[in-house]
Protein backbone atom coordinates (compact mmCIF):
# COMPACT_ATOMS: atom_id res chain seq x y z
CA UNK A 1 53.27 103.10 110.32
CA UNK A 2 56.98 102.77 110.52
CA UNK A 3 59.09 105.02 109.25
CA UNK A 4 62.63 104.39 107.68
CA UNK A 5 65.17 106.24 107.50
CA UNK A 6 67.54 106.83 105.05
CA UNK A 7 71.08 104.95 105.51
CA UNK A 8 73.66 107.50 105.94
CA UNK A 9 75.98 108.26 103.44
CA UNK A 10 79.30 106.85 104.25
CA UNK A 11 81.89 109.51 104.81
CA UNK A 12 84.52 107.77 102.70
CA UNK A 13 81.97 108.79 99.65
CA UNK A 14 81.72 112.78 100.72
CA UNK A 15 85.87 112.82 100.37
CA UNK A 16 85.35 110.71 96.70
CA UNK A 17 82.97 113.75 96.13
CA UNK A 18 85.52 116.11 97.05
CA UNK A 19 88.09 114.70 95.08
CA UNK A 20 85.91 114.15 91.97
CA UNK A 21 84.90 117.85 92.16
CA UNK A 22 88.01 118.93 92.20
CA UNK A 23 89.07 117.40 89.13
CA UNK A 24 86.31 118.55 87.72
CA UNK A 25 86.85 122.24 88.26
CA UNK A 26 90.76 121.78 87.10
CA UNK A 27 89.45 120.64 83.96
CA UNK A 28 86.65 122.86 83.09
CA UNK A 29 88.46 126.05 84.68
CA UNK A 30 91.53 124.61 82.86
CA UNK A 31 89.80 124.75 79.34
CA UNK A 32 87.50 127.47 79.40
CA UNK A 33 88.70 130.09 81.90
CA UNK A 34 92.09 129.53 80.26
CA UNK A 35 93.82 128.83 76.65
CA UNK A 36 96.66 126.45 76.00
CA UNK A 37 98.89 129.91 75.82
CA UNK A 38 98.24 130.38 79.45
CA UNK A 39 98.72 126.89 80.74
CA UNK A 40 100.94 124.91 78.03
CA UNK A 41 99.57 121.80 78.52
CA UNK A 42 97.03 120.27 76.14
CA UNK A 43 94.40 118.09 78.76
CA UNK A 44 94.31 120.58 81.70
CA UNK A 45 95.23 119.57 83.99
CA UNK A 46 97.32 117.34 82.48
CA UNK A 47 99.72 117.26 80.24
CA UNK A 48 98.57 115.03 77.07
CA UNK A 49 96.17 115.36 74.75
CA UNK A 50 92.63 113.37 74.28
CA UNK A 51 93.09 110.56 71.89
CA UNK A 52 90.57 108.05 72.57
CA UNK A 53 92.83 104.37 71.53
CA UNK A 54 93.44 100.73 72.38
CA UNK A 55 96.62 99.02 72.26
CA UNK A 56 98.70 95.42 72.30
CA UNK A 57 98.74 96.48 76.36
CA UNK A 58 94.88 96.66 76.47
CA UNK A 59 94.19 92.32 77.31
CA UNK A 60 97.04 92.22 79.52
CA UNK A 61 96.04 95.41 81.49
CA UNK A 62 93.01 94.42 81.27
CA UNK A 63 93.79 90.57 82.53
CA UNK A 64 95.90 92.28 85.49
CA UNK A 65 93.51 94.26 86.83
CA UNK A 66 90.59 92.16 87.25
CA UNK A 67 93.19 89.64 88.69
CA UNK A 68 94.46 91.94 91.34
CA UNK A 69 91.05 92.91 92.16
CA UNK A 70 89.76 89.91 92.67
CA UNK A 71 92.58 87.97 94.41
CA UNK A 72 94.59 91.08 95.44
CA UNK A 73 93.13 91.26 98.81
CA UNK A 74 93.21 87.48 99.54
CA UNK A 75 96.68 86.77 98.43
CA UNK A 76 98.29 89.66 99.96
CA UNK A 77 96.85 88.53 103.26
CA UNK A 78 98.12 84.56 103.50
CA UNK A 79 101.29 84.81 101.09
CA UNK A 80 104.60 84.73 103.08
CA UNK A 81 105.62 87.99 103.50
CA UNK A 82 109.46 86.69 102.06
CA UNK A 83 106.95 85.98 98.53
CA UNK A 84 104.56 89.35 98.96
CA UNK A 85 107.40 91.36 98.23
CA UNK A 86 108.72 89.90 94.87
CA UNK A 87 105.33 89.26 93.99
CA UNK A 88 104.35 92.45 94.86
CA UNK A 89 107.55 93.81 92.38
CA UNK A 90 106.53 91.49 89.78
CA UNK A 91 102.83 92.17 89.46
CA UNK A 92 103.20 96.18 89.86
CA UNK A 93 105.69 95.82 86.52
CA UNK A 94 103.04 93.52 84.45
CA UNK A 95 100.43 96.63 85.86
CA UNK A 96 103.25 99.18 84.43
CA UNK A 97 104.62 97.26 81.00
CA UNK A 98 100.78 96.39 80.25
CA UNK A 99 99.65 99.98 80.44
CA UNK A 100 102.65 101.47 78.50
CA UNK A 101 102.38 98.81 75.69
CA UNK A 102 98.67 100.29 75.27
CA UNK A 103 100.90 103.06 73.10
CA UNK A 104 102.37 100.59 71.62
CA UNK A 105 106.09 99.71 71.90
CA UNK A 106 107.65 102.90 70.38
CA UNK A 107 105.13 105.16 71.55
CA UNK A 108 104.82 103.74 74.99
CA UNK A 109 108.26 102.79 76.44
CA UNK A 110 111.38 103.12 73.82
CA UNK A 111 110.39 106.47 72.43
CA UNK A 112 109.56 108.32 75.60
CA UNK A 113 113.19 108.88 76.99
CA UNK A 114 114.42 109.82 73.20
CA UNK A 115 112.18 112.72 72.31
CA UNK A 116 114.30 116.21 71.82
CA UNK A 117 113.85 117.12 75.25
CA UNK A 118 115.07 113.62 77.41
CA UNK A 119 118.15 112.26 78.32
CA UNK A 120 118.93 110.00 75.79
CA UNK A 121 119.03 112.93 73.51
CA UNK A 122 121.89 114.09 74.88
CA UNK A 123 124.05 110.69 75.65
CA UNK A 124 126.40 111.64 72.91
CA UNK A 125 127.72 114.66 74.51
CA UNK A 126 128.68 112.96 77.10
CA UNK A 127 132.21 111.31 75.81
CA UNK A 128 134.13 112.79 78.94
CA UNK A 129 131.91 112.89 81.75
CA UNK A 130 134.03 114.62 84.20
CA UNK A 131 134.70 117.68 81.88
CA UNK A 132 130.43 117.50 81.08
CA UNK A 133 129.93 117.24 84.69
CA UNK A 134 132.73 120.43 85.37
CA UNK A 135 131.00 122.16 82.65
CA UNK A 136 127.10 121.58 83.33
CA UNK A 137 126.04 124.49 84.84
CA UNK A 138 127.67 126.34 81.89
CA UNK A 139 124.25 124.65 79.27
CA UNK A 140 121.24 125.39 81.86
CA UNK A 141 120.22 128.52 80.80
CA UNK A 142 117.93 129.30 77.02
CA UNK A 143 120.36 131.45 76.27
CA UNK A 144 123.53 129.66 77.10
CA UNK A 145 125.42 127.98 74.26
CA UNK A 146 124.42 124.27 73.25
CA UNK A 147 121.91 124.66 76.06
CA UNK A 148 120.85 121.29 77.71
CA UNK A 149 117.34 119.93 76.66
CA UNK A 150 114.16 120.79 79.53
CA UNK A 151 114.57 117.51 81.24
CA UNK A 152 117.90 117.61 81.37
CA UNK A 153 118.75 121.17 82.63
CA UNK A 154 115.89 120.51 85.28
CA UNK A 155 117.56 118.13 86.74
CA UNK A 156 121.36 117.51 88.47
CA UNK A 157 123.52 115.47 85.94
CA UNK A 158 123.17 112.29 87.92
CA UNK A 159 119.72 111.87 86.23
CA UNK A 160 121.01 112.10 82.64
CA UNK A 161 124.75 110.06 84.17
CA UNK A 162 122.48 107.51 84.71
CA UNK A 163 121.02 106.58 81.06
CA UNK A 164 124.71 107.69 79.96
CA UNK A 165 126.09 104.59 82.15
CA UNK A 166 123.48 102.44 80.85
CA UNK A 167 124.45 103.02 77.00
CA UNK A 168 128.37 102.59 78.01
CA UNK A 169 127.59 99.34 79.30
CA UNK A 170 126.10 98.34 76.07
CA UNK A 171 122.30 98.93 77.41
CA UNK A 172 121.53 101.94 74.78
CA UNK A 173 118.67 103.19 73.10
CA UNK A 174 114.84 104.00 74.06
CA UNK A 175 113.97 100.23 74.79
CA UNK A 176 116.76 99.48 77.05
CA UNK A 177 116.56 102.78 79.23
CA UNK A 178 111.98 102.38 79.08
CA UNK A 179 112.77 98.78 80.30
CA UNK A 180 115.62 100.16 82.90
CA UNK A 181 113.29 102.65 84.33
CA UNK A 182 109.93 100.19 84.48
CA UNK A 183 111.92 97.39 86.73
CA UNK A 184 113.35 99.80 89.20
CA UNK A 185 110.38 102.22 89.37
CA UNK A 186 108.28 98.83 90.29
CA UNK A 187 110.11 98.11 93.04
CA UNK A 188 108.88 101.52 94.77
CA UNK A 189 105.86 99.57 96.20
CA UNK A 190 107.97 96.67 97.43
CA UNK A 191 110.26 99.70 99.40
CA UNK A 192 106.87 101.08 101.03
CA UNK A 193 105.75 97.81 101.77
CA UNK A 194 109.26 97.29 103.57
CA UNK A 195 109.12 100.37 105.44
CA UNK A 196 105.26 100.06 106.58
CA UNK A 197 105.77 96.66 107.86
CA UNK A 198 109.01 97.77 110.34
CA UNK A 199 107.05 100.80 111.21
CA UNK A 200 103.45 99.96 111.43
CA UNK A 201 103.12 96.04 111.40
CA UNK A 202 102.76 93.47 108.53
CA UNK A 203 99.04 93.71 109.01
CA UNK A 204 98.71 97.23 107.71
CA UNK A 205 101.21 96.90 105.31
CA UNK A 206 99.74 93.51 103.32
CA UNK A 207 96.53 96.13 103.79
CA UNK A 208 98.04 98.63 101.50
CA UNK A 209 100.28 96.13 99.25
CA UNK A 210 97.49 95.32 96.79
CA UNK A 211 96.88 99.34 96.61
CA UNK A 212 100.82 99.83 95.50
CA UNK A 213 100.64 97.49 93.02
CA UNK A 214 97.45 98.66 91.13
CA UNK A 215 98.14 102.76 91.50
CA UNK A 216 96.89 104.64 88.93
CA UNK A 217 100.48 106.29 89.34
CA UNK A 218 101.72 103.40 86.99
CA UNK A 219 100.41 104.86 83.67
CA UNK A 220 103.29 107.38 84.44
CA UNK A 221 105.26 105.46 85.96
CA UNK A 222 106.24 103.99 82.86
CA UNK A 223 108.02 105.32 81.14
CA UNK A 224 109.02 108.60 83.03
CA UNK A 225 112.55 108.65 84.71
CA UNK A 226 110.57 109.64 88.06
CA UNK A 227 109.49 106.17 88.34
CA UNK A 228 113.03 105.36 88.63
CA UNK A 229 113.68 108.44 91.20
CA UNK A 230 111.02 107.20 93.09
CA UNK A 231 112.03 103.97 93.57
CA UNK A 232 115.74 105.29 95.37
CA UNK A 233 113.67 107.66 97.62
CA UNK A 234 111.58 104.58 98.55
CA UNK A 235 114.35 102.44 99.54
CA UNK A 236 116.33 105.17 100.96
CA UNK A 237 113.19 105.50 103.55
CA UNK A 238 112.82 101.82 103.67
CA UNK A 239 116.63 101.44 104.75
CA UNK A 240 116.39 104.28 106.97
CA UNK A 241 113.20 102.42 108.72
CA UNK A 242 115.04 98.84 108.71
CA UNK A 243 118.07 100.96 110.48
CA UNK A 244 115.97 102.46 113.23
CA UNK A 245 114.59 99.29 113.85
CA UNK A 246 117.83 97.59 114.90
CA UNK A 247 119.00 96.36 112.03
CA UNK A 248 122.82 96.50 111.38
CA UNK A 249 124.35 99.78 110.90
CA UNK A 250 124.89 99.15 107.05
CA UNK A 251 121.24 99.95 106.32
CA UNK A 252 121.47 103.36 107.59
CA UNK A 253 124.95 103.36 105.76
CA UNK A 254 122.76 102.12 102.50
CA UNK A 255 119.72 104.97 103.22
CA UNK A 256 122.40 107.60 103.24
CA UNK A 257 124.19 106.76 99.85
CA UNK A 258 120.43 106.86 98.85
CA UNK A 259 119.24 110.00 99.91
CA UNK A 260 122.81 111.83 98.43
CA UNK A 261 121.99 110.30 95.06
CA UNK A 262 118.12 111.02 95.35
CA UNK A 263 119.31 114.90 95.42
CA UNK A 264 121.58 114.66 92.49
CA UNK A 265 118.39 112.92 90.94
CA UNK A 266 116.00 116.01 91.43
CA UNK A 267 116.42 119.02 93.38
CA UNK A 268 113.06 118.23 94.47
CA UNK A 269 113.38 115.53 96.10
CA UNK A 270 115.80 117.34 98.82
CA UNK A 271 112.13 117.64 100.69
CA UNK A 272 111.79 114.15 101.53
CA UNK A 273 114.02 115.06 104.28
CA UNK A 274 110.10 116.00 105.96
CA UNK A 275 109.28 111.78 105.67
CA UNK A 276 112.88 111.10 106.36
CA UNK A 277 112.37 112.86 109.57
CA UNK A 278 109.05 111.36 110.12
CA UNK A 279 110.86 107.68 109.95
CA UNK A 280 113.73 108.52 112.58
CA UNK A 281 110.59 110.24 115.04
CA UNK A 282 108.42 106.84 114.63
CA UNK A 283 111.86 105.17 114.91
CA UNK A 284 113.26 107.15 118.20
CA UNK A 285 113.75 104.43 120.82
CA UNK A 286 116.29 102.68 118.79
CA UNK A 287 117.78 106.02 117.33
CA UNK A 288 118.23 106.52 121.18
CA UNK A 289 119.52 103.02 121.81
CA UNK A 290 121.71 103.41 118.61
CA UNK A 291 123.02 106.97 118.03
CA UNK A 292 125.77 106.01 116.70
CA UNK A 293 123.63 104.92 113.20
CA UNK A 294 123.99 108.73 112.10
CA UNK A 295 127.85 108.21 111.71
CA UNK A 296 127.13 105.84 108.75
CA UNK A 297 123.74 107.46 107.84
CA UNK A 298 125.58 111.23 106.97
CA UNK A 299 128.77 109.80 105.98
CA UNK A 300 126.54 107.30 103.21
CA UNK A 301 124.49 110.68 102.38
CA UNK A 302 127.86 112.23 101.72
CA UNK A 303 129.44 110.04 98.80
CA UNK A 304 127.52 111.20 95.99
CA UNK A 305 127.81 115.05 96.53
CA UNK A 306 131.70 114.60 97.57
CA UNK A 307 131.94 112.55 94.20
CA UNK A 308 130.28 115.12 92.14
CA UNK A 309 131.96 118.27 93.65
CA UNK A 310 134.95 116.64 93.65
CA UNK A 311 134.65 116.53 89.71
CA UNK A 312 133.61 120.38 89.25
CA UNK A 313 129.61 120.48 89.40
CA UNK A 314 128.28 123.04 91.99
CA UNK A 315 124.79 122.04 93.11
CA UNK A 316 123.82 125.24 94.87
CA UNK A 317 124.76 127.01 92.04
CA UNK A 318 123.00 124.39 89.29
CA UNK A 319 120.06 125.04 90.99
CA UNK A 320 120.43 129.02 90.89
CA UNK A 321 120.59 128.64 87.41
CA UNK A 322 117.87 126.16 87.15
CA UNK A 323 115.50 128.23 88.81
CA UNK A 324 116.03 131.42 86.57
CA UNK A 325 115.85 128.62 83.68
CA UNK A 326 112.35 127.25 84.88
CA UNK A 327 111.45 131.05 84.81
CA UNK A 328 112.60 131.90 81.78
CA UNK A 329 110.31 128.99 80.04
CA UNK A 330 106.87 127.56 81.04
CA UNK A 331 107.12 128.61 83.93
CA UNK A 332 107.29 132.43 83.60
CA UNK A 333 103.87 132.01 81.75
CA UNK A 334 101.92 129.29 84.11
CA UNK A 335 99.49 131.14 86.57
CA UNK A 336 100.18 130.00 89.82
CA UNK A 337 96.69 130.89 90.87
CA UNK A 338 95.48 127.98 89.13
CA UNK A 339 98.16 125.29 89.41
CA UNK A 340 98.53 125.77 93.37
CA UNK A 341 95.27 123.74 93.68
CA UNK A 342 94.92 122.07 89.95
CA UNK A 343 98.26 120.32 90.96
CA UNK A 344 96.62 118.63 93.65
CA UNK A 345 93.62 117.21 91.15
CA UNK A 346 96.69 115.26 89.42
CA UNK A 347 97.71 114.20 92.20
CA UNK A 348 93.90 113.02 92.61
CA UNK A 349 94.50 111.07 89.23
CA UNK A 350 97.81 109.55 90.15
CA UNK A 351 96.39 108.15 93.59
CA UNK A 352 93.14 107.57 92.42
CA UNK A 353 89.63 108.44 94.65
CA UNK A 354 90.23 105.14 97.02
CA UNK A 355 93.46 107.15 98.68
CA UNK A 356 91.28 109.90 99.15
CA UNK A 357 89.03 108.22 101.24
CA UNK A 358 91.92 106.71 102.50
CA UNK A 359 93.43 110.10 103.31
CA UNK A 360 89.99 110.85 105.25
CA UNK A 361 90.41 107.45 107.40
CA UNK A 362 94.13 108.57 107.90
CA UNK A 363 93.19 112.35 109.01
CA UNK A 364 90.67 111.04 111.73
CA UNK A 365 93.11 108.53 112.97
CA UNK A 366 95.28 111.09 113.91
CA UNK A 367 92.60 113.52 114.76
CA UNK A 368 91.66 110.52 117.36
CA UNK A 369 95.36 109.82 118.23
CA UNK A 370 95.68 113.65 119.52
CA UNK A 371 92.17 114.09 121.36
CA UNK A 372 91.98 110.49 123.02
CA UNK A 373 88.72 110.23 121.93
CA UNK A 374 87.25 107.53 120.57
CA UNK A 375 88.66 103.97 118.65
CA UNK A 376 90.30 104.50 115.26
CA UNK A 377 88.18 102.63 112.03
CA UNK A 378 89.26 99.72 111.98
CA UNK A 379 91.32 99.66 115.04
CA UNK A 380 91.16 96.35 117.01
CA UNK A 381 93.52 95.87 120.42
CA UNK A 382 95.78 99.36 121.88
CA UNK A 383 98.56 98.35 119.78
CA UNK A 384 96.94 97.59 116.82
CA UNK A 385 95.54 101.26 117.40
CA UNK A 386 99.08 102.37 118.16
CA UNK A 387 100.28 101.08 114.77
CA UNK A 388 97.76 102.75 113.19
CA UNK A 389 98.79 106.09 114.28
CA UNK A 390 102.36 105.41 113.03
CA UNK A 391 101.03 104.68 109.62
CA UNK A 392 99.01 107.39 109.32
CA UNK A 393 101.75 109.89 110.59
CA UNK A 394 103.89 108.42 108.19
CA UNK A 395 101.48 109.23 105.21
CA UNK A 396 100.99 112.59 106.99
CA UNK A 397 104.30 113.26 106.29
CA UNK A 398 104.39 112.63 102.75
CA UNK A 399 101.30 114.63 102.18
CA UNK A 400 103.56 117.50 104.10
CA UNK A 401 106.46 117.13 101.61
CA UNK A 402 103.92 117.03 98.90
CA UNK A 403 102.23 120.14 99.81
CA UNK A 404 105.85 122.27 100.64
CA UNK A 405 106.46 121.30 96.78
CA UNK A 406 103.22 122.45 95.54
CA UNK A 407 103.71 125.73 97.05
CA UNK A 408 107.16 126.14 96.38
CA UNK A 409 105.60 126.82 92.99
CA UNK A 410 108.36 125.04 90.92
CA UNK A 411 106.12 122.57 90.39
CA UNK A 412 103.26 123.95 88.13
CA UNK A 413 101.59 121.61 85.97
CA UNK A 414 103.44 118.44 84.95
CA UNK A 415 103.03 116.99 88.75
CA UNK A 416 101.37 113.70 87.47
CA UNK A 417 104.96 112.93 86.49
CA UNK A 418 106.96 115.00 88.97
CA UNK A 419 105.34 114.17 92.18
CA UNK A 420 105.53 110.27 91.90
CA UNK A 421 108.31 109.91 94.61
CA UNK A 422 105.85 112.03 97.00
CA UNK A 423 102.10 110.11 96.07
CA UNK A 424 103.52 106.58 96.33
CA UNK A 425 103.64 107.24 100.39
CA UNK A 426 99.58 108.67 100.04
CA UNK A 427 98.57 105.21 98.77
CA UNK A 428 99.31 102.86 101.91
CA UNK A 429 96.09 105.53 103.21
CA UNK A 430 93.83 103.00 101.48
CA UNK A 431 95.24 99.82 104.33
CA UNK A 432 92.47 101.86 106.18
CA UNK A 433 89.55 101.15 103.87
CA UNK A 434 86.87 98.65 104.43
CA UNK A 435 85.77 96.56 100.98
CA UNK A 436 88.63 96.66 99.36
CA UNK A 437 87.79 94.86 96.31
CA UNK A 438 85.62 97.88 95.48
CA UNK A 439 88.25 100.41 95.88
CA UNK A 440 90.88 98.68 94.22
CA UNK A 441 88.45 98.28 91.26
CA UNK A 442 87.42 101.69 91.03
CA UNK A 443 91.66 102.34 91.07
CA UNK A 444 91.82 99.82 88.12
CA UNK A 445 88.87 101.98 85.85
CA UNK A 446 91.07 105.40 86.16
CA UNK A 447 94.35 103.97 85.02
CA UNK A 448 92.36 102.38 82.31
CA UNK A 449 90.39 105.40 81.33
CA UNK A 450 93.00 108.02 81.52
CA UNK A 451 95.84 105.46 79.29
CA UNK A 452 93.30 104.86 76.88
CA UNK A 453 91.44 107.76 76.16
CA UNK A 454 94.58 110.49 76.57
CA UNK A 455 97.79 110.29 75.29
CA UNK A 456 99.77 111.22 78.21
CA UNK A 457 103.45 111.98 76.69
CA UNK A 458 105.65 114.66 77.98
């Protein structure tokens, strides 16, 4: 009699299982180990509360998904790569518009930048903007005078500047600033597209492109002003990758202006200086043909803090201030015992269980890349190998930055929102995954579960 054996498990599934349980445990240690006192957030481990709803967004995100799922792969493959990219842009903000407009049009994109504490609230006080920028340090603080509102204070003033420029240009109000934010945050995938194609070959990246555009991320990404801060730390790398690559020296001029503003965005996002580094290491042969590119690279990264000091605002000492702010709210009452890993199961949700197998594939790439052993998943000729390695260095490196922030612990709770510049450089993980279509659908069933049945305001 013949025996048969059981078919092995795949290991992508054991890393789904890992992820899974780990959202699991955030949310039942979240809600009955702790009380909304201890925690301040109302879904643990995120921050929104169950409300079970459909929307005017519902067809269309409905329509987009099972489109991108079932042509994602296909088109992304055979389209020129001059048309990916817009394409790529424009189907990433129907993914983004058509999950906001599930909460309707005020609750889902023109009220979420006017609540009490986001920018718009404060556009008025900003009639002089170099005497607000000369005196914003003076408003971080609870118990300062006129103190600025949590997302404000949290941030440098460039974040605020921004929807302040916007409503002097005669762009003002909730729906112009939700609308603002959607088309530049979309064009975040289109940057990491850009930047794994100079670094790691076009096959790879039209691997990972349907993956950008149908990220989970995008139920935050619109409408939270970290889309937007995303998207300039995407192109700042992307500029910085086109610059090592031997482009002219205007890119690396370009990725410098970027990177200054990107810290005058969020304090936080001085870490990407960890995937910044990881481009110019996977880009070394022409930084060593090309040295000179770091003349126009730091003098670029130097406009926006010489424009801003210039005026009066200290950074270093913003963020002092900031930091005994953060303290002196949430903060001081958040365990970090708990958010230390239950920030990394939002993370889970924002990338969604196909980047954690994808993260798996990209951890025994380079596992084989040190040892010599063995032939990468996947991996066909030794340079397709090669390129391989470089993408899943570069995704190493945004899992670093990720991490530093995690345990910085000034980020505790709140990361579905916060850490969007870091997860969109998780998600080209899943150009390592075999069947695609499944993956991307099982991506497409999170972002519709978690905008429909939670209400996921900030």
């Amino acid at each position: 009699m013949t025996v048969t054996r059981p078919r092995p498990v795949p290991r992508d599934l054991y890393a789904v299982a890992a992820a899974v349980l780990l959202v699991t445990a955030a949310v039942l240690v979240g809600r009955y180990v702790f009380t909304y006192d201890d925690l301040i957030v109302g879904w643990p481990p995120l921050l929104g509360r169950w409300d079970p709803h459909l929307g005017p967004g519902t067809p269309a995100a409905v329509v987009v998904a099972a489109a991108v799922v079932a042509y994602g792969p296909a088109v992304a493959a055979r389209l020129p790569w001059r048309a990916l990219l817009p394409a790529a842009w424009g189907t990433a903000m129907a993914w983004t518009w058509s999950l906001a407009l599930i909460d309707g049009w005020e609750r889902g994109v023109a009220g979420r930048l006017a609540t009490s504490q986001e920018y718009l609230s404060v556009v008025d006080r900003w009639q002089d903007v170099p005497a607000t920028l000369r005196d914003f340090t003076g408003h971080i603080l609870l118990h300062s005078p006129g103190n600025w509102p949590a997302h404000v204070a949290g941030h440098p003033p460039a974040s605020t500047l921004t929807y302040v420029l916007l409503d002097r240009v005669g762009l003002g109000g909730g729906g112009w600033a939700g609308a603002w934010t959607i088309t530049v945050g979309a064009t975040a995938g289109a940057a990491v597209l850009v930047t794994v194609r100079v670094l790691a070959g076009e096959r790879l990246a039209r691997r990972a492109a349907p993956f950008l555009v149908l990220a989970p991320a995008a139920v935050w990404m619109g409408t939270s002003a970290d889309g937007y801060f995303a998207a300039v730390t995407a192109w700042a790398l992307a500029l910085l990758a086109l610059a090592v690559t031997g482009r002219p020296l205007w890119w690396a001029a370009g990725s410098g202006l970027l990177f200054g503003l990107a810290c005058y965005l969020s304090y936080g996002l001085t870490l990407f200086a960890v995937p910044a580094a990881a481009v110019l290491l996977l880009g070394r042969r022409g930084v060593r043909d090309r040295p000179v590119l770091f003349v126009p690279l730091l003098l670029g990264a130097a406009v926006v803090p010489v424009a801003f000091t210039a005026v009066g605002f200290d950074w270093w000492e913003a963020y002092r201030l900031l930091v005994t702010r953060y303290y002196e709210g949430a903060a001081g009452v958040r365990p970090y015992g708990y958010w230390v890993w239950a920030n990394l199961a939002c993370t889970v949700l924002i990338t969604g269980l196909a980047t954690a197998a994808g993260l798996r594939r990209t951890g025994g790439v380079l596992v084989r890349g040190r040892t010599g052993g063995g032939r990468a998943e996947g991996a066909g000729t030794p340079e397709g190998r090669a390129r391989e390695v470089r993408l899943a260095f570069l995704v190493a490196a945004g899992l670093l930055a990720l991490l530093v922030a995690d345990l910085s612990g000034m980020s505790k709770a709140e990361t579905e929102r916060i850490w969007l510049p870091f997860a969109l450089w998780l998600l080209p993980a899943c150009a390592f995954l075999t069947c695609p279509r499944g993956w991307l659908a099982a991506q497409a069933v999170l972002a519709l579960l978690l905008n429909h049945l939670l209400a996921t305001g900030w």
